[in-house]
C-alpha atoms as a PDB file:
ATOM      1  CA  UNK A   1       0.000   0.000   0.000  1.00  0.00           C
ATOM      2  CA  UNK A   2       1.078   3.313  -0.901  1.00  0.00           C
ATOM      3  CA  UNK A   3       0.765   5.658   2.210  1.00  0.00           C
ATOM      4  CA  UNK A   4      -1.377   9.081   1.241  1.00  0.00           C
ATOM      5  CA  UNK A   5      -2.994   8.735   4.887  1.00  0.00           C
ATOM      6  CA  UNK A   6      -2.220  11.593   7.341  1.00  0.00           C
ATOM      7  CA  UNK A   7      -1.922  11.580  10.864  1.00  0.00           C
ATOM      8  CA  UNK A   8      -5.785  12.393  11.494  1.00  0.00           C
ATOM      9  CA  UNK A   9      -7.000   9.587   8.544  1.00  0.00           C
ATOM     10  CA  UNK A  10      -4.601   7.316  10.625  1.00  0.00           C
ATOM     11  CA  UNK A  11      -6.227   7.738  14.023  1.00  0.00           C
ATOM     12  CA  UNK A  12      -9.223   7.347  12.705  1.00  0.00           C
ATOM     13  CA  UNK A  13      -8.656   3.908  11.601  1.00  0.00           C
ATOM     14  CA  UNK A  14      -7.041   3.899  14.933  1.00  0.00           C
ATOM     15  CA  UNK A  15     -10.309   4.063  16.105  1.00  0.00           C
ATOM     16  CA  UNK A  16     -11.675   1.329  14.394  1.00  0.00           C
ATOM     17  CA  UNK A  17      -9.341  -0.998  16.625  1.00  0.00           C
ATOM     18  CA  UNK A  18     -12.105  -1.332  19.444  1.00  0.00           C
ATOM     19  CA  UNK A  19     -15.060  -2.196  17.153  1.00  0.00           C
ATOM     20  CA  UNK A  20     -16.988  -4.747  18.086  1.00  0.00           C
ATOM     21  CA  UNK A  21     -16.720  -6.190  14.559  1.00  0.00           C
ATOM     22  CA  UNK A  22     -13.344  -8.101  14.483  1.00  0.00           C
ATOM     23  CA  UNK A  23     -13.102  -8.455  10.600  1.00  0.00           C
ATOM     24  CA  UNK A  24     -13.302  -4.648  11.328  1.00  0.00           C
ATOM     25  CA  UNK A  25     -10.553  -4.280  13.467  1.00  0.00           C
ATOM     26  CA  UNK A  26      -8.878  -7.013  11.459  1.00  0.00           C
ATOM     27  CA  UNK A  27      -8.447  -4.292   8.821  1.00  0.00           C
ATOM     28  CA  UNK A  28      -7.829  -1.901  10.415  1.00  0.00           C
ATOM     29  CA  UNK A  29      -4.867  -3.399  12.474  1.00  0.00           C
ATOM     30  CA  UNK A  30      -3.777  -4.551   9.182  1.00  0.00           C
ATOM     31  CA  UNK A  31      -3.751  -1.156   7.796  1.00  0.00           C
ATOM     32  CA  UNK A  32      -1.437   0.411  10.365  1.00  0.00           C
ATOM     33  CA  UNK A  33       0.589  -1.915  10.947  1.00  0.00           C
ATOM     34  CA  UNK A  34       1.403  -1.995   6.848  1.00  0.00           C
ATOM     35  CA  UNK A  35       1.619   1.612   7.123  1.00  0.00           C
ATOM     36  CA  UNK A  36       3.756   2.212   9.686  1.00  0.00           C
ATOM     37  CA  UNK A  37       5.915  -0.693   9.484  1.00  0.00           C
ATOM     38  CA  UNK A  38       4.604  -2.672  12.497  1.00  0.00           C
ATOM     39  CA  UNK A  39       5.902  -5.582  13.875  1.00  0.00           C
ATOM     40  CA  UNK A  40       2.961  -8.474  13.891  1.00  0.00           C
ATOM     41  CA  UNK A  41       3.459  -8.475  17.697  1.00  0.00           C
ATOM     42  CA  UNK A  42       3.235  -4.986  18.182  1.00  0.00           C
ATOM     43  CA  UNK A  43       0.101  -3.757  20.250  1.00  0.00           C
ATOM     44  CA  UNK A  44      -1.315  -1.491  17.587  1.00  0.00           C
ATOM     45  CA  UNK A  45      -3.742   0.189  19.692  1.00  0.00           C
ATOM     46  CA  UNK A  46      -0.653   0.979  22.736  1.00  0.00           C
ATOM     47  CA  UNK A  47       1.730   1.663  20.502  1.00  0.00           C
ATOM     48  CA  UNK A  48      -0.223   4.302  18.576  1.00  0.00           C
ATOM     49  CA  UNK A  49      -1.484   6.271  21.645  1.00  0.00           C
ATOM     50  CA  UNK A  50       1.788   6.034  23.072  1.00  0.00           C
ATOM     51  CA  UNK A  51       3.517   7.854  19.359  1.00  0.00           C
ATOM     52  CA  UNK A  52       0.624   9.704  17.543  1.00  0.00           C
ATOM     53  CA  UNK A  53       1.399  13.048  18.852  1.00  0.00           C
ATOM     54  CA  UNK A  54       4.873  13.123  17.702  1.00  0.00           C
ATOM     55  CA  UNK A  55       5.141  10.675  15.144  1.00  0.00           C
ATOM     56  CA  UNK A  56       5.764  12.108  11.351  1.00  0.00           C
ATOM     57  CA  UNK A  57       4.783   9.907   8.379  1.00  0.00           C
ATOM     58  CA  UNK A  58       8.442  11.510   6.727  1.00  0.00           C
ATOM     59  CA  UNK A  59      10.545  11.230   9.298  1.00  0.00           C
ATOM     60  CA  UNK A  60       9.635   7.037   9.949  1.00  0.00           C
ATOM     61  CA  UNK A  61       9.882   6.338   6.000  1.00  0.00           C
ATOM     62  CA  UNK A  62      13.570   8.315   5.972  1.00  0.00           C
ATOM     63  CA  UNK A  63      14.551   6.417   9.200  1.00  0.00           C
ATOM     64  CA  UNK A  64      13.527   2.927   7.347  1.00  0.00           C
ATOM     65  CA  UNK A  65      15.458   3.778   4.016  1.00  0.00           C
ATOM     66  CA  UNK A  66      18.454   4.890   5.502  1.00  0.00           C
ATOM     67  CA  UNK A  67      18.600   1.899   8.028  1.00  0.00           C
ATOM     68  CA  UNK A  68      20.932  -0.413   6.327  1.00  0.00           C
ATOM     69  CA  UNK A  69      20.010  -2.994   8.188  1.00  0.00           C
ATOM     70  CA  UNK A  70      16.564  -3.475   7.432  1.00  0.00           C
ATOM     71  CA  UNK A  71      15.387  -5.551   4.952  1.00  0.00           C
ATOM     72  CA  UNK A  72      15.972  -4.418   1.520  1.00  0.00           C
ATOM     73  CA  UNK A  73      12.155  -4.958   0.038  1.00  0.00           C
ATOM     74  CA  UNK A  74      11.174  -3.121   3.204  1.00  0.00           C
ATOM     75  CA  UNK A  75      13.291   0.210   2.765  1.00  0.00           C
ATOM     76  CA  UNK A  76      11.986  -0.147  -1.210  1.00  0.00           C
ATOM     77  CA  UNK A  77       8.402   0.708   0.433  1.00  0.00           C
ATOM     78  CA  UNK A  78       9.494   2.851   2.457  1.00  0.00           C
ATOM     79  CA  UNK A  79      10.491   4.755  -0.537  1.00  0.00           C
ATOM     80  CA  UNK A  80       7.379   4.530  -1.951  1.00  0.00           C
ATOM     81  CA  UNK A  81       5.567   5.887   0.733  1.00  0.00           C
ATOM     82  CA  UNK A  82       7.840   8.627   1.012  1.00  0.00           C
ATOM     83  CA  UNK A  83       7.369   9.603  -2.451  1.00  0.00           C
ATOM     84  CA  UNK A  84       3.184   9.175  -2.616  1.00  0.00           C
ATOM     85  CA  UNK A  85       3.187  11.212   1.139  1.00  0.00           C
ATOM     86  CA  UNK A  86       5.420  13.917  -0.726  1.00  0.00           C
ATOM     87  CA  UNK A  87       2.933  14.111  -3.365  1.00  0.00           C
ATOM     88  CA  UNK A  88       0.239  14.951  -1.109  1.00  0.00           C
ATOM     89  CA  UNK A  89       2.086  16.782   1.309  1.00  0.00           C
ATOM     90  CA  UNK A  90       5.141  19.055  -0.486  1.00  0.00           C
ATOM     91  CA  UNK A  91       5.711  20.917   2.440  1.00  0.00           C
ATOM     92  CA  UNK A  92       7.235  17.933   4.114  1.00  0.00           C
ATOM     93  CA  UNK A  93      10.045  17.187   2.174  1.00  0.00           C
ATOM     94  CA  UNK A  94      13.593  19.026   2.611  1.00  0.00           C
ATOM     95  CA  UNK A  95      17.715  19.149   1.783  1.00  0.00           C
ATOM     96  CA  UNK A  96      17.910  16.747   4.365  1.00  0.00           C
ATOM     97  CA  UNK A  97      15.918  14.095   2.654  1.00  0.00           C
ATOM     98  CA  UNK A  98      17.220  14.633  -0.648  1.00  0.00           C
ATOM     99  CA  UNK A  99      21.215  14.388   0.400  1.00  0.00           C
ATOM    100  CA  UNK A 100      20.348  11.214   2.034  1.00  0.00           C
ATOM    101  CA  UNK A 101      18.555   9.916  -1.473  1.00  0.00           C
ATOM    102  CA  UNK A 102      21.478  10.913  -3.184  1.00  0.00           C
ATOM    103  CA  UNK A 103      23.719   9.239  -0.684  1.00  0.00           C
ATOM    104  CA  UNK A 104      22.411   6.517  -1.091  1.00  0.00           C
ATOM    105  CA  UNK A 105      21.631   6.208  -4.430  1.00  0.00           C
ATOM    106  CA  UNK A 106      25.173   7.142  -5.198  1.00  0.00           C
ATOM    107  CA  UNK A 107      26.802   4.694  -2.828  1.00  0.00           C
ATOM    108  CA  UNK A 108      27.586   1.074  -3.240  1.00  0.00           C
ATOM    109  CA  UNK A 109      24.189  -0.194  -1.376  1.00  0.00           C
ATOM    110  CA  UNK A 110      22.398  -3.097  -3.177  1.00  0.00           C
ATOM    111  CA  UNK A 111      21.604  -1.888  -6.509  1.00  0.00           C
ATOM    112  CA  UNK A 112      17.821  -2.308  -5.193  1.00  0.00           C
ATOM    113  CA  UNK A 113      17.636   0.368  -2.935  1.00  0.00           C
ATOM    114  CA  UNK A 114      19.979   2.126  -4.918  1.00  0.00           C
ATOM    115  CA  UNK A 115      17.355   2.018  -7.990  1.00  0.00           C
ATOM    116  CA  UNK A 116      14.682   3.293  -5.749  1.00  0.00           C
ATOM    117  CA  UNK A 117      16.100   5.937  -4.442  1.00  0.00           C
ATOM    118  CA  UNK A 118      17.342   7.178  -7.527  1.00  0.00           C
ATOM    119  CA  UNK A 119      13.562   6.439  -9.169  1.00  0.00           C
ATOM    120  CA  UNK A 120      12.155   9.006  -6.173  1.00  0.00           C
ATOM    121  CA  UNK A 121      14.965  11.680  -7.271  1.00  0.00           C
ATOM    122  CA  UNK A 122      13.462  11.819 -10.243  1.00  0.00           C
ATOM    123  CA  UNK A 123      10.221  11.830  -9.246  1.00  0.00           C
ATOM    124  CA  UNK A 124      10.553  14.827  -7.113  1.00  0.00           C
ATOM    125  CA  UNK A 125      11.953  16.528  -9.882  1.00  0.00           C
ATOM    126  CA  UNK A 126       8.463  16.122 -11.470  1.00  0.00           C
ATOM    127  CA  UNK A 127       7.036  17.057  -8.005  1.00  0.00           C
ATOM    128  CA  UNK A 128       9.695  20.257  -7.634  1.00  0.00           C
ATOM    129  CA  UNK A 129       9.676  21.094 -11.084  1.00  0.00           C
ATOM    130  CA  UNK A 130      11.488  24.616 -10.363  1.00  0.00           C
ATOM    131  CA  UNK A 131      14.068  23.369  -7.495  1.00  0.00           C
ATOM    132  CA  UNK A 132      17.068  23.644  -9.590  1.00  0.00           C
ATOM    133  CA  UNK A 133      18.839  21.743  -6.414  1.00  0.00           C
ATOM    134  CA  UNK A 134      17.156  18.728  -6.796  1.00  0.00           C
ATOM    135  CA  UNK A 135      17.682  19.071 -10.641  1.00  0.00           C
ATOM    136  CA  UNK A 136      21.010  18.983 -10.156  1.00  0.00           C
ATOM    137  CA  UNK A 137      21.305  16.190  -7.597  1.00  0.00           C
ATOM    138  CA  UNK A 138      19.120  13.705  -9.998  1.00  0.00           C
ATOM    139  CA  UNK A 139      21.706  15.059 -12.909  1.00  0.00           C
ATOM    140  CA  UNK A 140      24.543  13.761 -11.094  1.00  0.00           C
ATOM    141  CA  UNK A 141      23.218  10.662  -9.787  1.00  0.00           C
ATOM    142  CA  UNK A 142      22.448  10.013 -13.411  1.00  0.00           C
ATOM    143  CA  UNK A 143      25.533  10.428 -15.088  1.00  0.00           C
ATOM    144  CA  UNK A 144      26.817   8.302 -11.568  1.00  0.00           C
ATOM    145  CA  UNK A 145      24.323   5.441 -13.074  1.00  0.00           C
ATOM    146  CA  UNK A 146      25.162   5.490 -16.647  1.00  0.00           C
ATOM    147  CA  UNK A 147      29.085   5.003 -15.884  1.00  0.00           C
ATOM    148  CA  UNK A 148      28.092   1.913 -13.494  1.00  0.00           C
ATOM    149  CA  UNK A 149      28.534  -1.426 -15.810  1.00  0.00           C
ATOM    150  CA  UNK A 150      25.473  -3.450 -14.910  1.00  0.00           C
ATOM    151  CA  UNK A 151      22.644  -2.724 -17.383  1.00  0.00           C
ATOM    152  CA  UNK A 152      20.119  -2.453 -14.423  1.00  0.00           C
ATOM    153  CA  UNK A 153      21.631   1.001 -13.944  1.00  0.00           C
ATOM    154  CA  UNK A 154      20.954   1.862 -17.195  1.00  0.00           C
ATOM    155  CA  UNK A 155      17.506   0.702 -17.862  1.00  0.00           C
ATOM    156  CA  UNK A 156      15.851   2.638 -15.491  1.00  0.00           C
ATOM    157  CA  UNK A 157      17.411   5.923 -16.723  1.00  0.00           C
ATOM    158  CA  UNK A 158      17.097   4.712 -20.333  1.00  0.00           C
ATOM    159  CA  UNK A 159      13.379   3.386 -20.163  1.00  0.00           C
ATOM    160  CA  UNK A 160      11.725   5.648 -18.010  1.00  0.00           C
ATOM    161  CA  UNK A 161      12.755   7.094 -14.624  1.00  0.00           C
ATOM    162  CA  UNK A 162      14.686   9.569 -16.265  1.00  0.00           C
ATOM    163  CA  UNK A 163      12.875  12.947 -17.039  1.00  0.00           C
ATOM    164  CA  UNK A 164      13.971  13.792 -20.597  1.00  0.00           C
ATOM    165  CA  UNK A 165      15.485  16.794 -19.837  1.00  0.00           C
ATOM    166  CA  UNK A 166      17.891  15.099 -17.754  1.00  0.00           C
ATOM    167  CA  UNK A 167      18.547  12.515 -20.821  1.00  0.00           C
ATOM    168  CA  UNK A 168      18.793  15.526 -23.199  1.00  0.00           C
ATOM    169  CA  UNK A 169      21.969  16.392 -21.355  1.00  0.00           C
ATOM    170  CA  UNK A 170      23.454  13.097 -21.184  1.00  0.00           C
ATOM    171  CA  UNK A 171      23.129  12.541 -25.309  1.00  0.00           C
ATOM    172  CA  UNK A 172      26.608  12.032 -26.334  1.00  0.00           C
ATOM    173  CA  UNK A 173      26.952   9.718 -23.098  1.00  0.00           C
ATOM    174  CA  UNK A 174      23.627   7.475 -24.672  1.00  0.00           C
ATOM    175  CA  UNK A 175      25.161   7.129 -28.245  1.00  0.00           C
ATOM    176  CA  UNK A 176      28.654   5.972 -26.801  1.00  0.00           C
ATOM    177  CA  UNK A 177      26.888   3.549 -24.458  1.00  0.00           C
ATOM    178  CA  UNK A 178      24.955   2.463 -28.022  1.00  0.00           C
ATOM    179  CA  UNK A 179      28.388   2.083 -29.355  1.00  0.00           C
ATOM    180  CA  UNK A 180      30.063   0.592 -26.813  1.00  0.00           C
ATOM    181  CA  UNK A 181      30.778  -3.019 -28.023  1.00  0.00           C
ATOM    182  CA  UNK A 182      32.261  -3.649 -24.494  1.00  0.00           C
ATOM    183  CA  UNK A 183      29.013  -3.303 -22.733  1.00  0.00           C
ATOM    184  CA  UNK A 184      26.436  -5.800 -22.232  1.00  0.00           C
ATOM    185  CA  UNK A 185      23.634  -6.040 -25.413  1.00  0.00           C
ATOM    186  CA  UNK A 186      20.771  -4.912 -22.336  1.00  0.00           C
ATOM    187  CA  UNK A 187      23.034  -1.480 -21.776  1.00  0.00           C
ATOM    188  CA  UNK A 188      23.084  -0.801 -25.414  1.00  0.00           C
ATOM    189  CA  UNK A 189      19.527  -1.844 -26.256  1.00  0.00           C
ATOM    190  CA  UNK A 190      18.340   0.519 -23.544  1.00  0.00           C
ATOM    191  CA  UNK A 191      20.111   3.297 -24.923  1.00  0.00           C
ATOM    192  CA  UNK A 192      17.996   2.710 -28.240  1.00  0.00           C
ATOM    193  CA  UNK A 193      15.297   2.725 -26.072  1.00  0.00           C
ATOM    194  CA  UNK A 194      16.285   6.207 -24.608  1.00  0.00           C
ATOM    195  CA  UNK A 195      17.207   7.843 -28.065  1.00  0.00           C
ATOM    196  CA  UNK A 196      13.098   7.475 -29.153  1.00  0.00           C
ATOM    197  CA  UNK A 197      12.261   8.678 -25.696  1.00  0.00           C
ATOM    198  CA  UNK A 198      14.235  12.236 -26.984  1.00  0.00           C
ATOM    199  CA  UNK A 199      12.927  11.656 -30.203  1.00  0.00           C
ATOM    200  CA  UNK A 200       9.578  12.047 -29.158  1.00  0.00           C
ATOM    201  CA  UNK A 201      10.179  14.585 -26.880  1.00  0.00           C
ATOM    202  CA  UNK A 202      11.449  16.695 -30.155  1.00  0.00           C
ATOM    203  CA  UNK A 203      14.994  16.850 -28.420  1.00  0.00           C
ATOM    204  CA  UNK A 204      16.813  14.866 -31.285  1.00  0.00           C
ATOM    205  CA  UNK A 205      16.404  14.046 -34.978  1.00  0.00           C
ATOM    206  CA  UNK A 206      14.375  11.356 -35.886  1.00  0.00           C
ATOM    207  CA  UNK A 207      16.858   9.517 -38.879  1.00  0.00           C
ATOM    208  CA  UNK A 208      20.390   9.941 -37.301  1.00  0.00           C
ATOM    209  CA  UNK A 209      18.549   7.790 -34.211  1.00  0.00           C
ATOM    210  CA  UNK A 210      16.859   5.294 -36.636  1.00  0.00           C
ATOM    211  CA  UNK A 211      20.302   4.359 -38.179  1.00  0.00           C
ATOM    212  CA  UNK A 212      22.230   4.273 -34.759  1.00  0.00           C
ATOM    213  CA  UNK A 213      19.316   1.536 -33.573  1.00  0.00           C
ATOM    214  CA  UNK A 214      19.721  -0.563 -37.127  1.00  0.00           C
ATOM    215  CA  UNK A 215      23.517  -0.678 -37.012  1.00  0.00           C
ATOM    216  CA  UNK A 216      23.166  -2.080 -33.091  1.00  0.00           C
ATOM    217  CA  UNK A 217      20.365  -4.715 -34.516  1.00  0.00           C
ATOM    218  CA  UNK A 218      22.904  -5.595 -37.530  1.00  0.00           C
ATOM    219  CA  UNK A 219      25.776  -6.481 -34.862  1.00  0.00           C
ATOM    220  CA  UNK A 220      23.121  -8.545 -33.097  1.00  0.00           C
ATOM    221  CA  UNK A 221      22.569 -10.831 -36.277  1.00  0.00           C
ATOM    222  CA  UNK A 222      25.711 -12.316 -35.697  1.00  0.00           C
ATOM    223  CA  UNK A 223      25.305 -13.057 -31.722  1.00  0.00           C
ATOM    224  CA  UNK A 224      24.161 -15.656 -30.479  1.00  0.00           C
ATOM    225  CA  UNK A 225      21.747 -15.344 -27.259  1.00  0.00           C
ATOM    226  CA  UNK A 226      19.199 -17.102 -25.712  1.00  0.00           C
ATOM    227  CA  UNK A 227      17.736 -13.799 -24.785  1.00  0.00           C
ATOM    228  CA  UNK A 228      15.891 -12.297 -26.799  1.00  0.00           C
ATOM    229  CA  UNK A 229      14.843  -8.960 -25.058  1.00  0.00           C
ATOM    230  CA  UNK A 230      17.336  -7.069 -25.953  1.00  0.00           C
ATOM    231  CA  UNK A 231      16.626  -7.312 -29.689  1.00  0.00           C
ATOM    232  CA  UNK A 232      12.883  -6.907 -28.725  1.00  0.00           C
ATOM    233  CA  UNK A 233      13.606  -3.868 -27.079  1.00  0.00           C
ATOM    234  CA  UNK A 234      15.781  -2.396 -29.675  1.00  0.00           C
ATOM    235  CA  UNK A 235      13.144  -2.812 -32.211  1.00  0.00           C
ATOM    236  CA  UNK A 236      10.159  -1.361 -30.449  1.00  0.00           C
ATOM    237  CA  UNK A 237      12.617   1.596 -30.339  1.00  0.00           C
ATOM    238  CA  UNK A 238      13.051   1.547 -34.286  1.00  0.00           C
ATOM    239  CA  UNK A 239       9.223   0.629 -35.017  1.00  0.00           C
ATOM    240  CA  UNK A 240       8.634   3.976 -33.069  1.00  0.00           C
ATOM    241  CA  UNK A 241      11.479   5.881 -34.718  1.00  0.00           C
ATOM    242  CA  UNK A 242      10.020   4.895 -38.208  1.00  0.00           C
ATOM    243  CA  UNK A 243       6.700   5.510 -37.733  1.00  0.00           C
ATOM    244  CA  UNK A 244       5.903   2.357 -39.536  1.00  0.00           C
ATOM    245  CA  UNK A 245       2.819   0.495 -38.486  1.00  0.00           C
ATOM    246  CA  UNK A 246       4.196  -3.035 -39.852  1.00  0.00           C
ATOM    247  CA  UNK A 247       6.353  -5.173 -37.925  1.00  0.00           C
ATOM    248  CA  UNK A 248       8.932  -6.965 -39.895  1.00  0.00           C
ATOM    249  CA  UNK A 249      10.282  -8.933 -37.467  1.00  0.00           C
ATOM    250  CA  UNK A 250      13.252 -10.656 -38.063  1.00  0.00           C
ATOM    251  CA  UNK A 251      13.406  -9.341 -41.395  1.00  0.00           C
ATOM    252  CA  UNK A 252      16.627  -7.152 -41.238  1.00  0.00           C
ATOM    253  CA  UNK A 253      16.798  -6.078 -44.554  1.00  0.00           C
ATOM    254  CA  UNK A 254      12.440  -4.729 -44.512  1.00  0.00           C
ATOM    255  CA  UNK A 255      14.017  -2.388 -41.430  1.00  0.00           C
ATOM    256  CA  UNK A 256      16.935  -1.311 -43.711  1.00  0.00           C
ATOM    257  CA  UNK A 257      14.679  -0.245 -46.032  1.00  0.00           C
ATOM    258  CA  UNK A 258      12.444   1.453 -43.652  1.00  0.00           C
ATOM    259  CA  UNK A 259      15.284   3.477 -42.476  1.00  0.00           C
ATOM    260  CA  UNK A 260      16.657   4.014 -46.187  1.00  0.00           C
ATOM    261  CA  UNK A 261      13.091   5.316 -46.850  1.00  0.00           C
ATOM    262  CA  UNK A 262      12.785   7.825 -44.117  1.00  0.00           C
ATOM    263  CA  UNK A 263      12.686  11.625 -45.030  1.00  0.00           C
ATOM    264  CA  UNK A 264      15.797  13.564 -44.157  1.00  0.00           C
ATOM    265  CA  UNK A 265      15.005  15.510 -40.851  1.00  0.00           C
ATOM    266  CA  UNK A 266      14.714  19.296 -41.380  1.00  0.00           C
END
């Protein structure tokens, strides 16, 4: 569940604990407890008259996802709440919370947490959209991502935590990725996928992209993988890029054409 509940929605399901229906207070224990990050043998009902006066929603979700100690699926929720309670409530968030994001995400944490931290950056840059400071911080932890060598870094900047301005900036760093024989076929295959997200965006030409994606699909003839996705993803990149309706599947030289056949850009 993502949290959106404030203090006063919360003690009113607090409420609910001494209802004399128990599917009732079932729910509602269950609710809290998910919430706040309850322990099963936690007395919901003491434990919340005991910390509702003082307790912020923030404050718990940033002590979770900076505990490295907890579980890591646990601080991953945590970041989701804080992000959906930032949503509704702007005024919470400050510089504190977003150095320890971009400690985090910039650190050498499991690459979970690390994702999801950097996947809230970004998101707050849609939330903030004229806080220049958190602009910059998601800016850095990108081009900290796309210089890491594991493709997971690189497909969630390349397919869609990444606001576009921020990929705008990072174009040359894309294409070499793209070229980068070095790299694993995911890395480059996202960065096909990131090229039509500028595309259609009107940030880059529409051709020069096309023919970047065909000559990565061309290499791929020749390699051998049981893994098909990052061809698949590759070509839903070019479909876009082309504008063409039909898919020719594995025929390589249809796509050439395609491409051959597109108008100059302007």
């Amino acid at each position: 569940m993502k949290s959106y509940l404030n203090i006063n929605h919360l003690d009113l399901i607090a409420q609910l604990l001494d209802n004399k229906n128990q599917k009732t207070v079932s729910c509602a224990k269950t609710i809290l407890q998910d919430v706040l990050h309850l322990d099963n043998k936690c007395d919901v009902a003491l434990w919340w008259q005991n910390n509702k006066k003082d307790i912020s929603l923030f404050q718990l979700f940033m002590s979770i996802i900076v505990n490295d100690k907890e579980d890591i699926q646990i601080r991953q929720r945590a970041v989701e709440q804080l992000v959906s309670t930032t949503q509704y409530y702007p005024e919470s968030f400050n510089e504190t919370c977003l150095a320890k994001l971009e400690n985090i995400a910039c650190s050498n944490s499991d690459w979970r947490i690390r994702v999801s931290c950097y996947r809230a950056l970004c998101s707050f840059v849609d939330i903030f959209p004229a806080n220049r400071n958190i602009s910059s911080v998601t800016t850095a932890c990108t081009q900290k991502f796309l210089q890491e060598k594991d493709p997971r870094f690189h497909e969630v900047v390349f397919v869609g935590a990444a606001p576009v301005n921020t990929l705008n900036n990072e174009y040359e760093h894309i294409v070499s990725i793209l070229k980068d024989k070095s790299l694993a076929l995911h890395s480059r295959s996202f960065a096909c996928y990131a090229l039509m997200r500028l595309e259609e965006a009107g940030k880059i030409q529409k051709k020069p992209a096309a023919l970047l994606t065909l000559n990565l699909l061309s290499e791929m003839k020749n390699i051998k993988s049981d893994d098909s996705r990052p061809k698949r993803v590759a070509l839903i990149a070019l479909k876009n890029l082309i504008g063409q309706d039909k898919d020719f599947g594995d025929d390589f030289a249809a796509w050439e054409k395609a491409v051959d056949a597109m108008p100059e850009d302007k």
